[in-house]
Protein backbone atom coordinates (compact mmCIF):
# COMPACT_ATOMS: atom_id res chain seq x y z
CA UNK A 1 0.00 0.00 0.00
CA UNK A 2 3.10 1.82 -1.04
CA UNK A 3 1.90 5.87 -1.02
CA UNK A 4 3.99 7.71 -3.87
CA UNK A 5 6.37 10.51 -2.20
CA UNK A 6 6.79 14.09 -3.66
CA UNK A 7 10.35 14.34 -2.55
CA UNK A 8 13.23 13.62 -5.70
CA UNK A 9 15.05 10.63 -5.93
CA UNK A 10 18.54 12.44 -5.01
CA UNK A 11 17.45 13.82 -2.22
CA UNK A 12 16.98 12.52 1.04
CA UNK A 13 13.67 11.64 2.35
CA UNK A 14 11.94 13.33 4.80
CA UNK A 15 11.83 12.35 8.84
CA UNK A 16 9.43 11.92 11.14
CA UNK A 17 9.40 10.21 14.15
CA UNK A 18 7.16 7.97 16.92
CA UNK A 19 6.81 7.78 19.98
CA UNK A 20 5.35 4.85 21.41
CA UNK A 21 4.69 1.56 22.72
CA UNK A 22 6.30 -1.45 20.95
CA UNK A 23 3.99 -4.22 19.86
CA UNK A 24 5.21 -7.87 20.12
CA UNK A 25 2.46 -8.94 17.22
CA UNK A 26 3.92 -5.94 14.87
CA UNK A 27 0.52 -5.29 14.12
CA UNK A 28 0.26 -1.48 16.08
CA UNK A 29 2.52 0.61 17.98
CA UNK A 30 6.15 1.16 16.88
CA UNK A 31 6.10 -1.30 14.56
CA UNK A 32 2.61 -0.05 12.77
CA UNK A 33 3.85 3.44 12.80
CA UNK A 34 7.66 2.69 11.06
CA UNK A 35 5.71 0.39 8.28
CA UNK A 36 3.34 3.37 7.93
CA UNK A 37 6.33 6.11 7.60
CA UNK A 38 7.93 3.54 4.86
CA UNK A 39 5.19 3.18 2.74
CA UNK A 40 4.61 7.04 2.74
CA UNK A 41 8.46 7.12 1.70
CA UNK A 42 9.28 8.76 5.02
CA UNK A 43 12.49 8.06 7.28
CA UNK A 44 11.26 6.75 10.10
CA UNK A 45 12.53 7.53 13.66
CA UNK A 46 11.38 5.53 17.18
CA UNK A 47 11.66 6.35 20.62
CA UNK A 48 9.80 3.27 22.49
CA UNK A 49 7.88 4.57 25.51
CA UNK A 50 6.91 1.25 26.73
CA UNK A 51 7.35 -2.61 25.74
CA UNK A 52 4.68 -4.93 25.27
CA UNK A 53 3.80 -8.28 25.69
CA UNK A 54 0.78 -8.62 22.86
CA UNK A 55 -0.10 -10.58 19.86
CA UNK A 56 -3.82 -11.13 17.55
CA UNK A 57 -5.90 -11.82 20.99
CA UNK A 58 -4.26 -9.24 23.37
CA UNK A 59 -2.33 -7.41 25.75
CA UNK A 60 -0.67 -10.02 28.34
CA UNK A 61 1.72 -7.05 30.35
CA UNK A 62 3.16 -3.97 29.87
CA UNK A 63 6.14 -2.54 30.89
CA UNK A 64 7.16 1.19 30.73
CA UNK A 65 10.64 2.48 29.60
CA UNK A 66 12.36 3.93 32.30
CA UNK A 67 12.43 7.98 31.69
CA UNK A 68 16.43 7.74 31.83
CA UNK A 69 16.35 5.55 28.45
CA UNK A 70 13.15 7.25 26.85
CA UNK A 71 14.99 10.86 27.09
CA UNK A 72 18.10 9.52 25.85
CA UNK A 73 16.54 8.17 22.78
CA UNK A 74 14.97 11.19 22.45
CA UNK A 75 18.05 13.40 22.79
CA UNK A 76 20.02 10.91 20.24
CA UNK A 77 17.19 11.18 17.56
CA UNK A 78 16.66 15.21 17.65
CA UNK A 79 20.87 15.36 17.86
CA UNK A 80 21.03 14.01 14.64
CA UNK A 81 17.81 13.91 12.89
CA UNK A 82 15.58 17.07 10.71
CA UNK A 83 13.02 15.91 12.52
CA UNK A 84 9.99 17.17 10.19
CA UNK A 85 6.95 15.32 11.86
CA UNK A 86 6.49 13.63 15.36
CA UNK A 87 3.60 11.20 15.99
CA UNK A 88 3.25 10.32 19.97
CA UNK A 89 1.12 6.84 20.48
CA UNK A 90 0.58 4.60 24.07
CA UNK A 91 3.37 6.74 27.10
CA UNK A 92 1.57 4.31 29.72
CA UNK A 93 1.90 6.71 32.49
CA UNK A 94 1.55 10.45 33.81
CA UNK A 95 5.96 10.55 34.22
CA UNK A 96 6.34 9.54 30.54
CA UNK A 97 4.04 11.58 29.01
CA UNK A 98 5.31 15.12 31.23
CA UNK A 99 8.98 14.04 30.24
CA UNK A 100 7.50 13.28 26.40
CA UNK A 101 5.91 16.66 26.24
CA UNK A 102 8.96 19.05 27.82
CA UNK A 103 11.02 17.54 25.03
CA UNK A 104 9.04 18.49 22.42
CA UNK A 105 8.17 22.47 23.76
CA UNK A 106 12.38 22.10 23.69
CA UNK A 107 12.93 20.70 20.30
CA UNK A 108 9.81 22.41 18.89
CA UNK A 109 9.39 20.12 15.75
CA UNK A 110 7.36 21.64 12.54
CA UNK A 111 4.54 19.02 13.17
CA UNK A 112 2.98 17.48 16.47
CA UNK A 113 0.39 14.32 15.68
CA UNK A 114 -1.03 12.97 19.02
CA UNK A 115 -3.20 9.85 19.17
CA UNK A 116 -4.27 9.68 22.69
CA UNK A 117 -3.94 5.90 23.01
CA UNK A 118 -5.23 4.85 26.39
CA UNK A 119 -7.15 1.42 26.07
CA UNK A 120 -6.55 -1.45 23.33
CA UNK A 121 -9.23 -3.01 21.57
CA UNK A 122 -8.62 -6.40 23.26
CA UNK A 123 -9.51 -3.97 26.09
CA UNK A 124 -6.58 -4.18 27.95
CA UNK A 125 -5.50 -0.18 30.07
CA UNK A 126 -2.46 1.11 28.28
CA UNK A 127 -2.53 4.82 29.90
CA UNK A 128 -2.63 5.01 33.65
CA UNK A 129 -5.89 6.68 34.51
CA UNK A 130 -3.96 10.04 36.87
CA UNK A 131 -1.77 9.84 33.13
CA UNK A 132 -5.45 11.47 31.54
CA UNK A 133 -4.64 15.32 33.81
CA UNK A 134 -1.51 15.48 32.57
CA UNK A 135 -2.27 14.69 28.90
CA UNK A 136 -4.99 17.10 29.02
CA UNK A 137 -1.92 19.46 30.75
CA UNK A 138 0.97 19.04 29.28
CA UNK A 139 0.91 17.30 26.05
CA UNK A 140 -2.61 17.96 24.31
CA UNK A 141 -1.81 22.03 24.37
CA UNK A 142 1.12 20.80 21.82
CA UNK A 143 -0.76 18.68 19.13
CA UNK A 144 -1.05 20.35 15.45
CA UNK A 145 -3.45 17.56 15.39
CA UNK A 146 -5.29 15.41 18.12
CA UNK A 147 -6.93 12.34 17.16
CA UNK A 148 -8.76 10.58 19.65
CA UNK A 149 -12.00 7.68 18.96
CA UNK A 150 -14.72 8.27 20.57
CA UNK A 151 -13.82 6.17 23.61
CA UNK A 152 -11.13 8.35 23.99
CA UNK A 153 -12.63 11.25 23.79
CA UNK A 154 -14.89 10.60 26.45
CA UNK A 155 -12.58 9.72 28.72
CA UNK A 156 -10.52 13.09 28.06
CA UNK A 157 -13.84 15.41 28.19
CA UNK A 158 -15.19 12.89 31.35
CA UNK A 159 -18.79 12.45 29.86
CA UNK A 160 -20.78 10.35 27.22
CA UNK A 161 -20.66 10.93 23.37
CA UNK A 162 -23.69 9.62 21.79
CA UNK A 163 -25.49 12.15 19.20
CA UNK A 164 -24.40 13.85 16.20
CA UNK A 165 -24.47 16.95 18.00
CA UNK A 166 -22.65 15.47 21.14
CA UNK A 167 -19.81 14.41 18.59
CA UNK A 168 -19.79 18.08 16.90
CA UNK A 169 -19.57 19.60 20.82
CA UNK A 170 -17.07 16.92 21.66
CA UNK A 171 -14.79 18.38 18.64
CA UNK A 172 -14.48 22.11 19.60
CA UNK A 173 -14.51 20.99 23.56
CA UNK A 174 -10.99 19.07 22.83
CA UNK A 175 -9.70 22.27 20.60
CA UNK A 176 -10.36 24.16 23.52
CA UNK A 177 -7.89 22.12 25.73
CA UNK A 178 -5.16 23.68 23.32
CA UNK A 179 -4.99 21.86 20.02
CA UNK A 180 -4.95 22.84 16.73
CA UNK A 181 -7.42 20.01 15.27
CA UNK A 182 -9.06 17.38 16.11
CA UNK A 183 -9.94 14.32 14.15
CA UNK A 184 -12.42 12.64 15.94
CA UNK A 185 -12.26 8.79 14.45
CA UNK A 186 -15.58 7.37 13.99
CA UNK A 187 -14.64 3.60 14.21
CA UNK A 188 -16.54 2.78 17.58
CA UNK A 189 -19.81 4.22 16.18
CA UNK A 190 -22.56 2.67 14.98
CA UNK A 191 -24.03 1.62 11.14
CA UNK A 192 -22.35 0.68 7.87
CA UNK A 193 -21.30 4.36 7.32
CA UNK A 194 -18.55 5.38 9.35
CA UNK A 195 -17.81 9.28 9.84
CA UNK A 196 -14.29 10.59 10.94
CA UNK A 197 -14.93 14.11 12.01
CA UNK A 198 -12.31 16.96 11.59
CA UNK A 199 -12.21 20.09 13.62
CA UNK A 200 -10.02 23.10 12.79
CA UNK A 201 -10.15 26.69 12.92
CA UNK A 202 -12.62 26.66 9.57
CA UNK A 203 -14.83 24.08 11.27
CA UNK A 204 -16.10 20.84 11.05
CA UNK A 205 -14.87 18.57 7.59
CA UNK A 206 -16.67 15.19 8.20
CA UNK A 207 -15.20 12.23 5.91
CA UNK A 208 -17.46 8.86 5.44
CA UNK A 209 -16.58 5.81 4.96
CA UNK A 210 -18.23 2.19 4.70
CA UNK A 211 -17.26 -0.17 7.44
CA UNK A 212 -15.22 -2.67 7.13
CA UNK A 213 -16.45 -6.43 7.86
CA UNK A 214 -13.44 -6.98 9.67
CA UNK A 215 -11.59 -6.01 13.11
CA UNK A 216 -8.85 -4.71 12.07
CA UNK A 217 -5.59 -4.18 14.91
CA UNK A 218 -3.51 -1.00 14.55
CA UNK A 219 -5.72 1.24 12.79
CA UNK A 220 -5.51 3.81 15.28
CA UNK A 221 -1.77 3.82 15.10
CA UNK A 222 -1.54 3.68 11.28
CA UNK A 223 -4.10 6.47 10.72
CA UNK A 224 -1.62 9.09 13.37
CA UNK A 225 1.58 7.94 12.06
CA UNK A 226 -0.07 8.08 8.43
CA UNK A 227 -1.10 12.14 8.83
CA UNK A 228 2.44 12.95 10.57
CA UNK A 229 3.75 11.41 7.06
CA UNK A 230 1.71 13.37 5.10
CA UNK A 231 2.40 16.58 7.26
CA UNK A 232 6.03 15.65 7.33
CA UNK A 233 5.95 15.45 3.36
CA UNK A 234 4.23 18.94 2.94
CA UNK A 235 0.69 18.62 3.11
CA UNK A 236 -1.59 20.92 4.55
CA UNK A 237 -3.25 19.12 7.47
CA UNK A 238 -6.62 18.58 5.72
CA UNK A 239 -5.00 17.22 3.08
CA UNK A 240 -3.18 15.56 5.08
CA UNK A 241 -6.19 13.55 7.07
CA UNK A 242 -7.85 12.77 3.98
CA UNK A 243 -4.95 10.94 2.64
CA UNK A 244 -3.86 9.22 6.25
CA UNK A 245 -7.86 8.06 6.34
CA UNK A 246 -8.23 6.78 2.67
CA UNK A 247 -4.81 4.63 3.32
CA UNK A 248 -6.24 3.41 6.16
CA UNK A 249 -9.14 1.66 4.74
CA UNK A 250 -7.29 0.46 1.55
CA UNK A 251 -4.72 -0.92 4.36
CA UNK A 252 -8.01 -2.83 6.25
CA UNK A 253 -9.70 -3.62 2.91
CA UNK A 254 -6.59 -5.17 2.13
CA UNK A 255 -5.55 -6.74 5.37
CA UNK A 256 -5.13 -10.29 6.93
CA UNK A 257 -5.06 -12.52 9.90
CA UNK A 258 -1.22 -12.94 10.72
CA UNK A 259 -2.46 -15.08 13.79
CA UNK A 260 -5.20 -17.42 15.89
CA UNK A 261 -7.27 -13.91 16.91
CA UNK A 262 -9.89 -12.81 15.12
CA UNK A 263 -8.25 -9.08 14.36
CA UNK A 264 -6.80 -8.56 11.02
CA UNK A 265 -3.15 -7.00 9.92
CA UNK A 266 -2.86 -4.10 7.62
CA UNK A 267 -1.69 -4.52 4.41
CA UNK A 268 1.15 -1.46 4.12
């Protein structure tokens, strides 16, 4: 699912990196997001936040990077790298994601994509719950663009979404907690029609989809680290999202079971 990059041959491409959990399946997390950079043509950078124990039917134990090793893999990338684009994923607890967050108001990269992963779909907790204040705090206020699903989002706003207008209220509610846009991902909705809903400073841009009759793992992941490729290749952030979300769902259409669970790999 190769996506064709604007940048010439002779030069170098460009860089963006992730931050994030490590997935033992190589279905989400680091390993998602560097497949996703590739097939955008991107250089892709990793700073692993925590490691996990996972594969097709779930999370069996997590176990954060100690701050020591997650700043120094920070520090090593930014020393060296252009860092155009950074995508942040699953920082497991409130110490990660305040040491995550002063690096980047110190580095200041172009681009800031935050998925605000905090549960997986086998259901297993993969952001402490006192971690939610100090994403709201410290790391939201930094995000060119936040994209939460609707669990997510309820847990960061602390109330229900379950109507159109709820979901339209939710958008300009999380914009208000200091970032630029929000793309609100429909997957967790209801109905054959799916609607990712994008919030910026010219409104609301909804994008529909059919769903897919398959559970697909990573999705999340691959749709953040998708848009900080696009952003990281020049395009404007609505472009940007509309790209990230039709890859997406050529990825799913395309995907497969790599193993016993019933959740499907993305085809990159």
């Amino acid at each position: 699912m190769t996506s064709k990059s604007n940048v010439p041959r002779n030069l170098p491409p460009p860089v963006a990196l992730t931050i994030a959990g490590s997935d033992s399946g190589g279905g989400a997390g680091i390993q998602a997001d560097l497949k996703t950079f590739h097939a955008h043509g991107v250089h892709g950078l990793s700073a692993i936040a925590a490691i996990t124990s996972q594969n097709t039917r779930g999370v069996t134990a997590v176990h954060p990077v100690p701050l020591t090793h997650i700043r120094s893999q920070l520090e090593a990338v930014f020393d060296d790298f252009p860092v155009a684009a950074v995508k942040t994923g699953m920082l497991g607890n409130a110490g990660i994601v305040r040491l995550v967050a002063r690096e980047l108001r110190k580095r200041k990269p172009a681009w800031v994509v935050i998925d605000p992963v905090m549960i997986s779909t086998s259901g297993s907790r993969l952001l402490d719950e006192d971690a939610i204040e100090a994403l709201i705090k410290n790391l939201i206020p930094l995000a060119d663009v936040l994209t939460p699903n609707l669990p997510e989002a309820e847990a960061l706003l602390g109330h229900p979404l379950r109507t159109a207008k709820q979901f339209a209220q939710a958008g300009h509610a999380l914009r208000a907690l200091g970032a630029r846009a929000v793309l609100l991902k429909g997957g967790h909705g209801r109905g054959n029609t799916l609607i990712d809903r994008y919030f910026d400073e010219r409104g609301l841009m909804e994008i529909h989809h059919a769903r897919l009759p398959r559970e697909g793992h990573g999705t999340g992941c691959t749709l953040a680290s998708a848009i900080a490729a696009e952003l990281a290749k020049g395009a404007a952030p609505r472009q940007a999202v509309r790209r990230a979300v039709a890859y997406v769902q050529r990825a799913l259409k395309n995907g497969y079971r790599p193993g016993a669970g019933t959740a499907f790999a993305l085809r990159h």
